[in-house]
Protein backbone atom coordinates (compact mmCIF):
# COMPACT_ATOMS: atom_id res chain seq x y z
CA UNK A 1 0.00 0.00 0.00
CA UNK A 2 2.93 2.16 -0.32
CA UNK A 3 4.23 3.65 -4.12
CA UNK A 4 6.74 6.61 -4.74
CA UNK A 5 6.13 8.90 -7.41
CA UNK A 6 8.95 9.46 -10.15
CA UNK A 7 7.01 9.87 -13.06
CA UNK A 8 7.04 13.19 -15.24
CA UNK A 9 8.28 14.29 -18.49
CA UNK A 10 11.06 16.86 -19.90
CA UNK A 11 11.42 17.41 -23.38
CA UNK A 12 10.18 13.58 -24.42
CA UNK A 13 12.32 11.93 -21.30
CA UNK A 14 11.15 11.04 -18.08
CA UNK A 15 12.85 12.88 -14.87
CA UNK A 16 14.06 9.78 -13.84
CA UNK A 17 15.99 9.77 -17.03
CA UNK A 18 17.40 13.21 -17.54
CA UNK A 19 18.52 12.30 -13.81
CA UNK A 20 20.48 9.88 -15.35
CA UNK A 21 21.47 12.00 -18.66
CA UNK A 22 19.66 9.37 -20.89
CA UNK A 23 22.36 6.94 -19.44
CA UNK A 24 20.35 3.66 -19.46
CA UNK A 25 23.11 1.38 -17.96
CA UNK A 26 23.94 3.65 -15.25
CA UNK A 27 20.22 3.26 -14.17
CA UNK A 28 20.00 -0.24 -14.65
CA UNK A 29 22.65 -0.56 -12.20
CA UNK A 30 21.37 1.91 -9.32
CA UNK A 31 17.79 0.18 -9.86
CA UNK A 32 19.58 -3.21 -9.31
CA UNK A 33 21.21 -2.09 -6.35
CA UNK A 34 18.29 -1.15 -4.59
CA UNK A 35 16.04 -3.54 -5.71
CA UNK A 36 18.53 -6.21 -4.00
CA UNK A 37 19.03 -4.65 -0.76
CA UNK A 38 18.39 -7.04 2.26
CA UNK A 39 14.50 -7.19 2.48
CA UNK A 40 12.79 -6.69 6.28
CA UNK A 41 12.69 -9.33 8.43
CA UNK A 42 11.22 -9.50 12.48
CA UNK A 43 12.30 -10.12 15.65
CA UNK A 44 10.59 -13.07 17.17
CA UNK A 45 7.58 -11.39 19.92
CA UNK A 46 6.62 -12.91 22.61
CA UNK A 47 2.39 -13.99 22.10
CA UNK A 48 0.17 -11.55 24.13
CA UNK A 49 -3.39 -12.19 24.95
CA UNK A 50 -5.32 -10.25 22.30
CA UNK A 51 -7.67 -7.57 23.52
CA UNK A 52 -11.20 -8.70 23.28
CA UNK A 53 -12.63 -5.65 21.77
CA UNK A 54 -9.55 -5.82 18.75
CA UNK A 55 -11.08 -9.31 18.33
CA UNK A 56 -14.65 -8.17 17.79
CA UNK A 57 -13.53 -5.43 15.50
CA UNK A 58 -11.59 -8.35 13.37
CA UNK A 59 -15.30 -9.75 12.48
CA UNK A 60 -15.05 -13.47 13.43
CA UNK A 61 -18.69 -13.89 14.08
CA UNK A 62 -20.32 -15.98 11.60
CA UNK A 63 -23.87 -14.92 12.16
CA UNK A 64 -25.49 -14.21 8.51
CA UNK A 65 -26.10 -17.23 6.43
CA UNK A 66 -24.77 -16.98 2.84
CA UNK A 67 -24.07 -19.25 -0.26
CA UNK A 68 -21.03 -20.00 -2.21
CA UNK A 69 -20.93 -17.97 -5.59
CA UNK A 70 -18.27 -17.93 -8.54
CA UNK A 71 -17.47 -14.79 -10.68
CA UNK A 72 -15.04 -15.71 -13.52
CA UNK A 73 -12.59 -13.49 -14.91
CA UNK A 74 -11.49 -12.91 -18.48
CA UNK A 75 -8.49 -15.05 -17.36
CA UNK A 76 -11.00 -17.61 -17.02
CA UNK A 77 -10.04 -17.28 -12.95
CA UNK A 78 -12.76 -18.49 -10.10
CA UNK A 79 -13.32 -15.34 -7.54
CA UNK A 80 -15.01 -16.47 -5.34
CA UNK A 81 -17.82 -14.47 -2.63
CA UNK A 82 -20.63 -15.17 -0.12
CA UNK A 83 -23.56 -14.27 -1.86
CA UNK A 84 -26.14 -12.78 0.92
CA UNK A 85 -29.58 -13.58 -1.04
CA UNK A 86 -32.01 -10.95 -1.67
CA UNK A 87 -34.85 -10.32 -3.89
CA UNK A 88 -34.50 -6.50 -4.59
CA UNK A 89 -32.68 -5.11 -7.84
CA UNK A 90 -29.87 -3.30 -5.66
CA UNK A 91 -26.56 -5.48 -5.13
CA UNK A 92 -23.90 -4.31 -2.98
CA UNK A 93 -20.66 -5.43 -3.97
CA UNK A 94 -18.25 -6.02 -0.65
CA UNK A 95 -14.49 -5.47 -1.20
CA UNK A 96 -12.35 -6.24 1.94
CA UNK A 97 -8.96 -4.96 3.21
CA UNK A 98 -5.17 -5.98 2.97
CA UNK A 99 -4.38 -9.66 3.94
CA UNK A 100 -8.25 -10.08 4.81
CA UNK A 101 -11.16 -12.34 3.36
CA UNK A 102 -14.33 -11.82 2.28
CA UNK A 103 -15.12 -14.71 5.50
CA UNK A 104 -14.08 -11.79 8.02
CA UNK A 105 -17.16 -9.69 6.32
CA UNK A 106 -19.79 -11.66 7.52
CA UNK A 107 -21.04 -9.29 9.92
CA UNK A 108 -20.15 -6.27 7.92
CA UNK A 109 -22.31 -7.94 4.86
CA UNK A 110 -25.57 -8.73 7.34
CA UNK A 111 -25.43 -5.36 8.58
CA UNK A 112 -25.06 -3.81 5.32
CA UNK A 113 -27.82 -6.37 3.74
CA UNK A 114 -30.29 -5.26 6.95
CA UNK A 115 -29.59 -0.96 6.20
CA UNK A 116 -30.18 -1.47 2.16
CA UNK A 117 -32.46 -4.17 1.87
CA UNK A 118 -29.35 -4.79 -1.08
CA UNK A 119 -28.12 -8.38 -2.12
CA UNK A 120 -24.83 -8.81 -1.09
CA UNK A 121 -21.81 -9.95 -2.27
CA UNK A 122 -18.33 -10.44 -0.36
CA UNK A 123 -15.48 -10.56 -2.13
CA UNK A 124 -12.29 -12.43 -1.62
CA UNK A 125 -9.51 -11.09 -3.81
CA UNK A 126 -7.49 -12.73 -6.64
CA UNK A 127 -5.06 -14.20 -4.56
CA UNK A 128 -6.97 -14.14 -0.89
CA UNK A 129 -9.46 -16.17 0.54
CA UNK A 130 -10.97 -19.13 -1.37
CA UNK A 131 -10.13 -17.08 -4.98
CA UNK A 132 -7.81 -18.61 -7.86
CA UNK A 133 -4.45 -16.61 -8.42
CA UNK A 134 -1.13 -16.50 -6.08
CA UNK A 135 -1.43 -15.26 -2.42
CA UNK A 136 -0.14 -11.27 -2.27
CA UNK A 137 0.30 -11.58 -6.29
CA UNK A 138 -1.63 -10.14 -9.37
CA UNK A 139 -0.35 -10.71 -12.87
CA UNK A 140 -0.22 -7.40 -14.04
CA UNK A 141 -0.73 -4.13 -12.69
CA UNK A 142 -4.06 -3.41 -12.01
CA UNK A 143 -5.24 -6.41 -12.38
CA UNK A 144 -7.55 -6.22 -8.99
CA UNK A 145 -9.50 -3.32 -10.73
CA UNK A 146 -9.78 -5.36 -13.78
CA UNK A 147 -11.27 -8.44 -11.87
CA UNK A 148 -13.95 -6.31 -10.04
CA UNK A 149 -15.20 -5.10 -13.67
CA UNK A 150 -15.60 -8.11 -14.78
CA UNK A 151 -17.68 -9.41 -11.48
CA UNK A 152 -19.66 -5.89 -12.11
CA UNK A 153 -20.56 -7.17 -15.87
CA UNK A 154 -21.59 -10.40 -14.70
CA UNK A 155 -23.83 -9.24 -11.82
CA UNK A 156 -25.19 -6.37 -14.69
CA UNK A 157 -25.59 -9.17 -16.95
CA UNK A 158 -28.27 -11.08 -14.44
CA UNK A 159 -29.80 -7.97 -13.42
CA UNK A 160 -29.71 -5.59 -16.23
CA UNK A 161 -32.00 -3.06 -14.49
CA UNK A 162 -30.80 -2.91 -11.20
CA UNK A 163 -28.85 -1.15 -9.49
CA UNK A 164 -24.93 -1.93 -8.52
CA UNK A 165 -23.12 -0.19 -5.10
CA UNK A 166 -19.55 -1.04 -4.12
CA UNK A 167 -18.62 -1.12 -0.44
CA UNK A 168 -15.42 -1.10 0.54
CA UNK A 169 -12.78 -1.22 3.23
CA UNK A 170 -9.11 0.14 3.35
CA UNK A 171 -7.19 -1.86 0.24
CA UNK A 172 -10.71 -2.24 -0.88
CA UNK A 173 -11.20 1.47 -1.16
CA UNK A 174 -8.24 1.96 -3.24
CA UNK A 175 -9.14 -0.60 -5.43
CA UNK A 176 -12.67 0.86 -5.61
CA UNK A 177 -10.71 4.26 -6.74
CA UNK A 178 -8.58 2.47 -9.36
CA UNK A 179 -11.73 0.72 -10.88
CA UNK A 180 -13.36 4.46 -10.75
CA UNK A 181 -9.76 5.77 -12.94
CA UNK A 182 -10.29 3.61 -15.51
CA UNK A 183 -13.87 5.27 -16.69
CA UNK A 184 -16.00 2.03 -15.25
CA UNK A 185 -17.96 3.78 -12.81
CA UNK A 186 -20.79 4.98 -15.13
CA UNK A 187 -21.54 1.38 -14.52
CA UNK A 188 -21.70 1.79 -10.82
CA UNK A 189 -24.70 3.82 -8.75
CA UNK A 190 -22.77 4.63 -5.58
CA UNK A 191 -19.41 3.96 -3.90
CA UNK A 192 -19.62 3.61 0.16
CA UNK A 193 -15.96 3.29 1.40
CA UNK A 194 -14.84 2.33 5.07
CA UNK A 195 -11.58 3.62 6.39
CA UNK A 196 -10.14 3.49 2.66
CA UNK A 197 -6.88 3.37 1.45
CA UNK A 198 -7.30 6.40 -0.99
CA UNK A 199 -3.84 6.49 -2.51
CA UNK A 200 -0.28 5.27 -2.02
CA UNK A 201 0.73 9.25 -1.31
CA UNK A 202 -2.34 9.58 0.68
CA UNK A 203 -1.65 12.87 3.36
CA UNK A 204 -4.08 10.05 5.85
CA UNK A 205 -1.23 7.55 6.02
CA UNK A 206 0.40 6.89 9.32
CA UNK A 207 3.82 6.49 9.81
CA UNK A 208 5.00 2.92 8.15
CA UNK A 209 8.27 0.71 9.35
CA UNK A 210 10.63 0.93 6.73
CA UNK A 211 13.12 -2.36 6.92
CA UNK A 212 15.42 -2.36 8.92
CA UNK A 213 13.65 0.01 11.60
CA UNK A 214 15.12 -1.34 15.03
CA UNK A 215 11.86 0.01 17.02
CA UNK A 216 9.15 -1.83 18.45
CA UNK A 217 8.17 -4.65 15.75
CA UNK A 218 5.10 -3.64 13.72
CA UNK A 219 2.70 -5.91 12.15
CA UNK A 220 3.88 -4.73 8.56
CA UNK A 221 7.20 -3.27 7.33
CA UNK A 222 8.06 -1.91 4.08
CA UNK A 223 11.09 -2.58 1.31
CA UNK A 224 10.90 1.23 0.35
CA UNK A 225 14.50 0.89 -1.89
CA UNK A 226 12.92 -2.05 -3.52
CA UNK A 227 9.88 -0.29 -4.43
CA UNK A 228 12.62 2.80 -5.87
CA UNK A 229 14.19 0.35 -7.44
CA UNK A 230 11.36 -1.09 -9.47
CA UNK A 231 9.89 1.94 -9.98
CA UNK A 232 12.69 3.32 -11.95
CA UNK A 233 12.42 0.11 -13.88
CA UNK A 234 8.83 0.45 -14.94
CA UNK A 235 9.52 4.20 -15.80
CA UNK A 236 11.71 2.54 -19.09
CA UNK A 237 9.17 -0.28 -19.05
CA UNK A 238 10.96 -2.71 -17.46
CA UNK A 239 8.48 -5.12 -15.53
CA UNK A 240 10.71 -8.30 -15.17
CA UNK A 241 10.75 -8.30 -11.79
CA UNK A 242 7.13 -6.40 -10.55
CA UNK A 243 6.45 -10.51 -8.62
CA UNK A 244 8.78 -8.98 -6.15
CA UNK A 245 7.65 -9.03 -2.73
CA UNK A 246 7.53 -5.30 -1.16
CA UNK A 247 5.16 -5.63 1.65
CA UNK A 248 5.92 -7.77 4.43
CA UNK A 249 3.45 -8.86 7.49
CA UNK A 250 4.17 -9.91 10.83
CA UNK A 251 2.58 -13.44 11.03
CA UNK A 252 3.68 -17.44 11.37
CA UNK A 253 4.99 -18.83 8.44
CA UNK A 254 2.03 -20.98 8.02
CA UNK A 255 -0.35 -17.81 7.07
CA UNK A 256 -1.30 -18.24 3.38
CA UNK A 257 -0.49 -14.37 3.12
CA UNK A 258 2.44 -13.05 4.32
CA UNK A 259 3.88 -10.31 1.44
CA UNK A 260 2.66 -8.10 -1.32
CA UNK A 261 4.08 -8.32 -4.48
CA UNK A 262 5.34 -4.70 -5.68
CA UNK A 263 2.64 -4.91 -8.64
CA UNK A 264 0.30 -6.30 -6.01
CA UNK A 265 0.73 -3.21 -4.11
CA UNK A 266 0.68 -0.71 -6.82
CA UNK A 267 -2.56 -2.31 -7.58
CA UNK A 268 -4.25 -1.67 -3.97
CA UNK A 269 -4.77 2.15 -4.85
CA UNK A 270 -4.11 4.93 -7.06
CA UNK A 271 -0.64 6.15 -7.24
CA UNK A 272 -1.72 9.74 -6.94
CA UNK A 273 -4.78 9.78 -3.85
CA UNK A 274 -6.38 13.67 -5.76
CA UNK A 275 -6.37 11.44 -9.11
CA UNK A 276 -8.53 8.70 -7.54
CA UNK A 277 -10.79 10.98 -5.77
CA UNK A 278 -11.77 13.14 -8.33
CA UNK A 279 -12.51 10.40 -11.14
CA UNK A 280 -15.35 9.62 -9.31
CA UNK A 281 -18.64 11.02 -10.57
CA UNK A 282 -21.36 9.11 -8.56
CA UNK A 283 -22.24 9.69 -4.85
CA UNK A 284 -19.84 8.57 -2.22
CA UNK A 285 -20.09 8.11 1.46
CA UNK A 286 -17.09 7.97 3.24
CA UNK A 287 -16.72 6.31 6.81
CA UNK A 288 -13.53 6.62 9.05
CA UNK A 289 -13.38 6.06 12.62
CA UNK A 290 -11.46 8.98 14.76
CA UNK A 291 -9.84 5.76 16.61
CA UNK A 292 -8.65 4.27 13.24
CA UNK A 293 -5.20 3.00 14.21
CA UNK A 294 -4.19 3.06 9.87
CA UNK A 295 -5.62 6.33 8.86
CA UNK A 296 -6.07 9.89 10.09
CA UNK A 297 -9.69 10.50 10.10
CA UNK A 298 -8.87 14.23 10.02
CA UNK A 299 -6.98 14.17 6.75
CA UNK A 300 -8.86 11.84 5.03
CA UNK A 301 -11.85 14.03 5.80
CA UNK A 302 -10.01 17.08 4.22
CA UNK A 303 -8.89 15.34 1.12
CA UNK A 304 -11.71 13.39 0.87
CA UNK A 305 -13.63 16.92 0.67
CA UNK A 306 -10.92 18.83 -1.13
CA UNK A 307 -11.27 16.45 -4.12
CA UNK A 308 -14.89 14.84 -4.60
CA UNK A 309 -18.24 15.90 -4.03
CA UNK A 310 -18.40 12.74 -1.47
CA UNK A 311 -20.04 13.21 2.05
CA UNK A 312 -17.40 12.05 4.57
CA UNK A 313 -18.42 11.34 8.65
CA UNK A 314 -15.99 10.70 11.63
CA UNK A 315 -17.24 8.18 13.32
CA UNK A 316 -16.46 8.27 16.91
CA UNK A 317 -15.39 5.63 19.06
CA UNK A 318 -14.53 3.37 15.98
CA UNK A 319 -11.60 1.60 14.77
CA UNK A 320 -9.91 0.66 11.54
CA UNK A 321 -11.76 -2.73 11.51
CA UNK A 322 -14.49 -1.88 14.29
CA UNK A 323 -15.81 0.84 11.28
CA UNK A 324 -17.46 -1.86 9.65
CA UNK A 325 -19.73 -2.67 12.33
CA UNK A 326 -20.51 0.33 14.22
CA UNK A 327 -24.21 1.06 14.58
CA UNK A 328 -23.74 4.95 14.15
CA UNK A 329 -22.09 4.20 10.69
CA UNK A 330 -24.87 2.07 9.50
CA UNK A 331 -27.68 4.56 10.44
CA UNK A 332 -25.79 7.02 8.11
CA UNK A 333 -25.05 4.27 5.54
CA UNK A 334 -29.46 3.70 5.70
CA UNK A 335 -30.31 6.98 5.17
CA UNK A 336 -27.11 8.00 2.37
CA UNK A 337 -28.66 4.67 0.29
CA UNK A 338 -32.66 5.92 1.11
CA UNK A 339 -32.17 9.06 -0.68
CA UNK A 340 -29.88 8.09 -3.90
């Protein structure tokens, strides 16, 4: 969820490449060197009792029934999703976070279902969950957005009069915003985003670990010269090495998902967060919870506001995950979706 910026263009040649006088070698080797610097590892922590209410806010409950249901991509990929069945002509499409599942949505998806009187969907990721691809990998760049179009065609397909919302939380938002670049979201009535990852340059981000950091062990940590590195690669369209992982979580070795790949994480959100905001053209509710341990709710507000015509609320009392199932958020969500 992290990108640096070095595009731009001077006289037909990218910064990055009048940096290095046109000198392609020279760049080849200083993208080499960084790309190959050691990547982050952690010190071993001792287990602590997790704190009940952090627990709750994770969504384990597994209260709403659902079904099994299959999008397939134009890769000819399975995505898979619990369908929460409704008879109305509004479907909510439900996007989770980073190194989450559509299976820790249950809760969020009943509430949702119970506020819009919406079918639901919860989607797990290409690469997360019970969906086809590599865990933390995409094939391309973008490829996330690409796979929620073509789950939006299908659903569009079956219903060609209704209605289709995305909700979405944190990675889920930025993917929401990359979909929303790409000119899709005539397609799409409304975007409802939870505590979302708006961009990779996002003024809401908190302070990440970079590797290396000898302070108290995070849960995620950060190959920032790696991501340099392959940026200034993809600048002269180099994308040999994009399956490189850049993102690195804190958990045993026998999590499915324990890295981002750097074209992973470019896909998770727009590169530039104004960019993202202002392509979209529908309504937008935006949800952030002034405990949110990710995000400052304050500056997402402001850029939120600054850049769309999207209502934004701080929610108070709420978390990062606990956003999805606070009551005060849903009465808001019920009353945004009555008057569309």
């Amino acid at each position: 969820m992290i990108s640096l910026t070095l595009a731009g263009k001077v006289e037909g040649q990218s910064i990055l490449q009048q940096y290095f006088n046109g000198n392609k070698d020279s760049l080849l080797t200083e993208a080499a060197r960084l790309i190959n610097m050691p990547a982050p590892t952690f010190k071993p922590v001792k287990q602590a009792a997790i704190d009940p209410t952090v627990l709750t806010d994770l969504g384990f409950e597994q209260d709403y029934k659902t079904e099994d249901h299959f999008f397939i991509t134009r890769d000819n990929k399975k995505i898979f999703s619990y369908k929460f069945p409704k008879a109305s002509q509004n479907t909510i499409l439900l996007l989770h976070g980073v190194g989450s599942t559509a299976w820790l949505q249950n809760k969020a998806a009943g509430l949702l279902q119970e506020a819009t009187q919406a079918e639901i969907f919860a989607i797990d990721f290409r690469g997360h969950g019970q969906s086809e691809g590599k865990a933390g990998d995409v094939d391309y760049i973008n490829q996330y957005a690409d796979d929620l179009s073509d789950i939006i065609e299908t659903v569009k397909k079956g219903k060609p009069n209704g209605k289709i919302f995305i909700a979405a939380h944190s990675m889920g938002g930025g993917v929401t915003l990359r979909y929303a670049m790409a000119n899709h979201q005539q397609k799409i009535d409304g975007f409802l985003l939870f505590a979302p990852l708006i961009g990779h340059n996002s003024p809401a981000i908190r302070k990440v670990q970079a590797a290396g950091s000898d302070s108290t062990e995070p849960f995620m940590k950060i190959h920032f010269t790696r991501i340099i590195g392959l940026k200034m690669l993809n600048e002269i369209n180099h994308h040999e090495q994009d399956s490189l992982p850049v993102l690195f979580f804190n958990l045993p070795e026998t999590m499915p998902l324990r890295q981002y790949s750097y074209r992973a994480n470019i896909s998770m959100a727009p590169d530039n967060y104004t960019d993202g905001l202002k392509s979209v053209k529908v309504p937008m509710l935006v949800l952030i919870g002034d405990h949110d341990e990710v995000f400052a709710a304050d500056k997402l507000k402001k850029a939120v506001i600054d850049n769309s015509k999207g209502k934004v609320y701080i929610i108070q009392g709420a978390s990062h995950n606990g956003i999805r199932h606070n009551a005060q958020a849903y009465k808001l969500i019920q009353n945004w979706f009555l008057n569309l």
